[in-house]
Protein backbone atom coordinates (compact mmCIF):
# COMPACT_ATOMS: atom_id res chain seq x y z
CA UNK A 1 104.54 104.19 99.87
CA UNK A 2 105.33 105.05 103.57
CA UNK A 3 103.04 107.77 103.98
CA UNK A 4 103.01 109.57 107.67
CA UNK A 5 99.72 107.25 108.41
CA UNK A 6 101.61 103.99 107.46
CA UNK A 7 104.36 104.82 109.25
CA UNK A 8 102.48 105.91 112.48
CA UNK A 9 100.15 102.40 112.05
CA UNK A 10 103.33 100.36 111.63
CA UNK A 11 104.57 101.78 115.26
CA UNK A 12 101.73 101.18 116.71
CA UNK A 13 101.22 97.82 115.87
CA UNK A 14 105.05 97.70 117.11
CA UNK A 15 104.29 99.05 119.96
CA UNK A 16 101.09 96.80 120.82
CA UNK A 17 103.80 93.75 120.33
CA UNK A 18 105.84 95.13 122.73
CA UNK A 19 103.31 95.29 125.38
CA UNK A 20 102.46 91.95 124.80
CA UNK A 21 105.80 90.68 125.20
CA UNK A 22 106.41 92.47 128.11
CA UNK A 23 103.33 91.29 129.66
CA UNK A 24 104.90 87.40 129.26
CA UNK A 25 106.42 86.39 132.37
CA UNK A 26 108.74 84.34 130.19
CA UNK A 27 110.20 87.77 129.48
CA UNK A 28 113.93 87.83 130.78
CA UNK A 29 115.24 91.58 132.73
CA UNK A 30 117.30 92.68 129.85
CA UNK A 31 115.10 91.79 127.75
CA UNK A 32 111.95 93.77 129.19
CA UNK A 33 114.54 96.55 129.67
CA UNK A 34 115.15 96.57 126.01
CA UNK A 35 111.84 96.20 124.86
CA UNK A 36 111.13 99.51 127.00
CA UNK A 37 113.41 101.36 125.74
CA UNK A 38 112.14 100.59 122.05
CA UNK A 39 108.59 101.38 122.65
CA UNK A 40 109.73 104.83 124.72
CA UNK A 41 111.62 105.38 121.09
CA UNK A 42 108.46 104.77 118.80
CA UNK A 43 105.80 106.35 121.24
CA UNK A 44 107.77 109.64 121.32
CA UNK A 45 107.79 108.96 117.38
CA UNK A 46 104.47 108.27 117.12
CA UNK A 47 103.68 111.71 119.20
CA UNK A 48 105.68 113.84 116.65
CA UNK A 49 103.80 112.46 113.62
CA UNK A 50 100.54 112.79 116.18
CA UNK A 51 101.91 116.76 116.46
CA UNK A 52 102.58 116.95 112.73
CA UNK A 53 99.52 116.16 111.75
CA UNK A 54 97.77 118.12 114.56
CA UNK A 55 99.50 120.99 112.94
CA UNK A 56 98.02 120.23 109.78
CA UNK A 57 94.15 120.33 111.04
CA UNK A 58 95.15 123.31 112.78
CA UNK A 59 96.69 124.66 109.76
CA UNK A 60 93.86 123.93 107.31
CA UNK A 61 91.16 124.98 109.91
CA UNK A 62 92.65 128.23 109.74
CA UNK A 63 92.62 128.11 106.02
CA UNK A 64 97.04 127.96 105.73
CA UNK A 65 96.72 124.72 103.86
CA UNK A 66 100.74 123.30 103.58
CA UNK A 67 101.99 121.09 101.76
């Protein structure tokens, strides 16, 4: 399965290697830049399933349980 949870763990574990790297001075320019540019990609990811399932408390809360 690749439920919204899994999916949301998987790119923050991503993202907590990309820190990591980034924070090795080995790291060359281009690749730091690229490595920024991924974890821009998968934090504004993670935020929309963050939203998404926001919604859904909110949702629920108000008693509009969906799907």
């Amino acid at each position: 399965m690749n439920e919204p949870s899994e999916r949301f763990e998987q790119k923050l574990a991503r993202i907590d290697a990309i820190v990591k790297e980034l924070a090795n001075e080995q790291t060359t320019l281009d690749r730091g830049v690229a490595l920024f540019q991924e974890g821009r990609a998968l934090i504004t990811a993670c935020e929309t399933l963050l939203k998404g399932a926001q919604e859904q408390v909110d949702a629920s809360t108000r008693g509009e349980v969906k799907p």
